[in-house]
Protein backbone atom coordinates (compact mmCIF):
# COMPACT_ATOMS: atom_id res chain seq x y z
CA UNK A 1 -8.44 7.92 -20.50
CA UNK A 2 -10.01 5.24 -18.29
CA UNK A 3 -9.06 5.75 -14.94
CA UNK A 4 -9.45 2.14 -12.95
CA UNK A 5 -10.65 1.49 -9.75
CA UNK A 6 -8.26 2.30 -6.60
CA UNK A 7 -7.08 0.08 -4.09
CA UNK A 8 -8.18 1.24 -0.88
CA UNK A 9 -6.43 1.12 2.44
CA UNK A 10 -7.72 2.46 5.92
CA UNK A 11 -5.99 3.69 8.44
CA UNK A 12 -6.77 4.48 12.40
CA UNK A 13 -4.38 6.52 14.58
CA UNK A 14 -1.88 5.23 16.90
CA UNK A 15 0.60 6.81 19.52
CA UNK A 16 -2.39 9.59 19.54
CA UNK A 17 0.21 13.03 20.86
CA UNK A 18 2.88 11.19 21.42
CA UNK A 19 5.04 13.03 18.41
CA UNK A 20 5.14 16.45 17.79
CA UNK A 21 4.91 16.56 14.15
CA UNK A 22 4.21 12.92 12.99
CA UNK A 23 0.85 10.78 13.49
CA UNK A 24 1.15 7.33 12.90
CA UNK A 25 -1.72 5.01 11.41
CA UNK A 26 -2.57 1.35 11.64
CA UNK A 27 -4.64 -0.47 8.82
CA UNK A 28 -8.51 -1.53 9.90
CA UNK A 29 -9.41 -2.30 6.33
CA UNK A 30 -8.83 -2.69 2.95
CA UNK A 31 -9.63 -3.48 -0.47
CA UNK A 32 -6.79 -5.83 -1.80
CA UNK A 33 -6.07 -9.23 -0.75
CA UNK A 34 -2.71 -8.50 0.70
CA UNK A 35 -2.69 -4.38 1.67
CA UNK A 36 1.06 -2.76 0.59
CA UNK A 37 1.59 -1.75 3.99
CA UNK A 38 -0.17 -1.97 7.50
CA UNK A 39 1.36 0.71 9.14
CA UNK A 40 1.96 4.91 7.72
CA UNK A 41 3.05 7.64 8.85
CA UNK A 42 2.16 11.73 8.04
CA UNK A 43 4.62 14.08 8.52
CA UNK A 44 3.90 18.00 8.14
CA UNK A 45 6.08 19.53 5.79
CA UNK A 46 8.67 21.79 7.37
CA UNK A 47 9.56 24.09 4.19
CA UNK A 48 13.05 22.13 3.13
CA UNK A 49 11.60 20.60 0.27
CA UNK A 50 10.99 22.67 -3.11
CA UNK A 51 7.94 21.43 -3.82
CA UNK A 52 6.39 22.69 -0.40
CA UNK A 53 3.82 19.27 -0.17
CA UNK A 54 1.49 20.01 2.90
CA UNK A 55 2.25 16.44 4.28
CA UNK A 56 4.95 13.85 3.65
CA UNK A 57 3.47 10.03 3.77
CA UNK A 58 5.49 7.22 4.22
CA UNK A 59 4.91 3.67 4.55
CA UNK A 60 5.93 0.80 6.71
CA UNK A 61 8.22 -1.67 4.70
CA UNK A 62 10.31 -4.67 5.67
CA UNK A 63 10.25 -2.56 9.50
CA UNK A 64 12.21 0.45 7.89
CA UNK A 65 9.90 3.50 7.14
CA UNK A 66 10.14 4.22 3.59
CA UNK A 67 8.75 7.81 1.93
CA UNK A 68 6.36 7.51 -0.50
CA UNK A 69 5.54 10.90 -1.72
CA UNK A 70 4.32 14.32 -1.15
CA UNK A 71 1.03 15.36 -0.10
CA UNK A 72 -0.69 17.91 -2.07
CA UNK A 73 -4.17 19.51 -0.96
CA UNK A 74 -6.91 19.39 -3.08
CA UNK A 75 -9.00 22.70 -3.79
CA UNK A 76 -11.10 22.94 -0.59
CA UNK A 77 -11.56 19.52 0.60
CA UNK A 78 -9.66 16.94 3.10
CA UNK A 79 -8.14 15.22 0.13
CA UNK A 80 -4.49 15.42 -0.73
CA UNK A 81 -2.80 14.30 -4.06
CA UNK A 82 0.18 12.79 -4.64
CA UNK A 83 2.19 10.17 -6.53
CA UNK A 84 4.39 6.82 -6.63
CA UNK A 85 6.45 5.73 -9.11
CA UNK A 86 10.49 5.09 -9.45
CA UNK A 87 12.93 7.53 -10.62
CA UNK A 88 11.02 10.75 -11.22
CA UNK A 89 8.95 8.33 -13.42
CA UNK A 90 5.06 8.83 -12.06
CA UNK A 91 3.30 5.18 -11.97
CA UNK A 92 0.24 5.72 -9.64
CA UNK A 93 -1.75 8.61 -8.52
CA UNK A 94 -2.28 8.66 -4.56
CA UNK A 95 -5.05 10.38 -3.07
CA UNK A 96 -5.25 10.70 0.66
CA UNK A 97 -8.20 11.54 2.79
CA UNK A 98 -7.11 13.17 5.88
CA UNK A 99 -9.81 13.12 8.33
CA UNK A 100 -7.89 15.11 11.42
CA UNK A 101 -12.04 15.00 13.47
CA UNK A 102 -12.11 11.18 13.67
CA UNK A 103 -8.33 10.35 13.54
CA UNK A 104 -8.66 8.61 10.31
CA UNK A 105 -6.80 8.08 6.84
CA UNK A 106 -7.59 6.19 3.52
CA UNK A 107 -5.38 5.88 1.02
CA UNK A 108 -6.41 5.46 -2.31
CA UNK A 109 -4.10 4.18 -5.09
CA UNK A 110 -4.77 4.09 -8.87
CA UNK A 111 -2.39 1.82 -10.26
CA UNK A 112 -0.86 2.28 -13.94
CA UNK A 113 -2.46 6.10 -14.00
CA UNK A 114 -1.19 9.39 -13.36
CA UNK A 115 -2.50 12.24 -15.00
CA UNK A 116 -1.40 15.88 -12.57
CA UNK A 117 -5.18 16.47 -12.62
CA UNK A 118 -6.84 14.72 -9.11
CA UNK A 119 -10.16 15.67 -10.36
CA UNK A 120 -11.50 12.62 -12.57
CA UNK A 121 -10.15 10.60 -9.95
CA UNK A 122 -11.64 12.51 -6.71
CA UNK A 123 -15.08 12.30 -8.74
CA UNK A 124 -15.03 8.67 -9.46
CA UNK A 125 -13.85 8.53 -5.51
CA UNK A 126 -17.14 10.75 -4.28
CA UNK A 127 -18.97 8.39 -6.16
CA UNK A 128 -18.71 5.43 -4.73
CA UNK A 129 -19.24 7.25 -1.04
């Protein structure tokens, strides 16, 4: 399957310890003309889902927060995996780099493709580093 090129969002830390277990992000750049969101938020995972994600990421929408998906980790790297899509129905793989060092987060979205293997689409992402 072709996989197509993500969108790309960027995101910088705000409110830097001012939550116990949620950082929020504000966008510095990205790839699309009009970005989905400007502000996230990560939340660790506190065990009450059954999935167990390792983070919970949720965007900024008409000022409500609004949970996107769970954050999966990816083998041994800083890149988590998880999905959008409406009614159990998966629409877009998400993959996350988490960079904890330099307060960072990019988002990358492949629209119209899911598969529930990241690593096609974190090899086409190294890539283009």
């Amino acid at each position: 399957m072709n996989i197509p090129q993500p969108q790309i969002l960027e995101f910088t830390e705000i409110n830097i310890g001012k939550f116990k277990t949620t950082k929020h992000f504000e966008i510095v750049q990205y790839s699309t003309e009009t970005p989905e969101t400007d502000k996230i938020n990560i939340v660790k995972d506190r065990q009450f889902a059954q999935s167990l994600p390792d983070y919970w990421l949720s965007y900024r929408l008409n000022n409500r927060w609004r949970r996107i998906t769970g954050l999966f980790k990816i083998g041994n790297t800083n890149y988590y995996k998880g999905d959008k899509g409406y009614k159990n129905v998966k629409e877009c793989l998400v993959i996350a780099l988490i960079d904890n060092d330099n307060r960072t987060v990019t988002i990358y979205t492949f629209k119209d493709y899911y598969s529930s293997d990241p690593t096609p689409a974190l090899d086409l992402i190294l890539k283009s580093i």
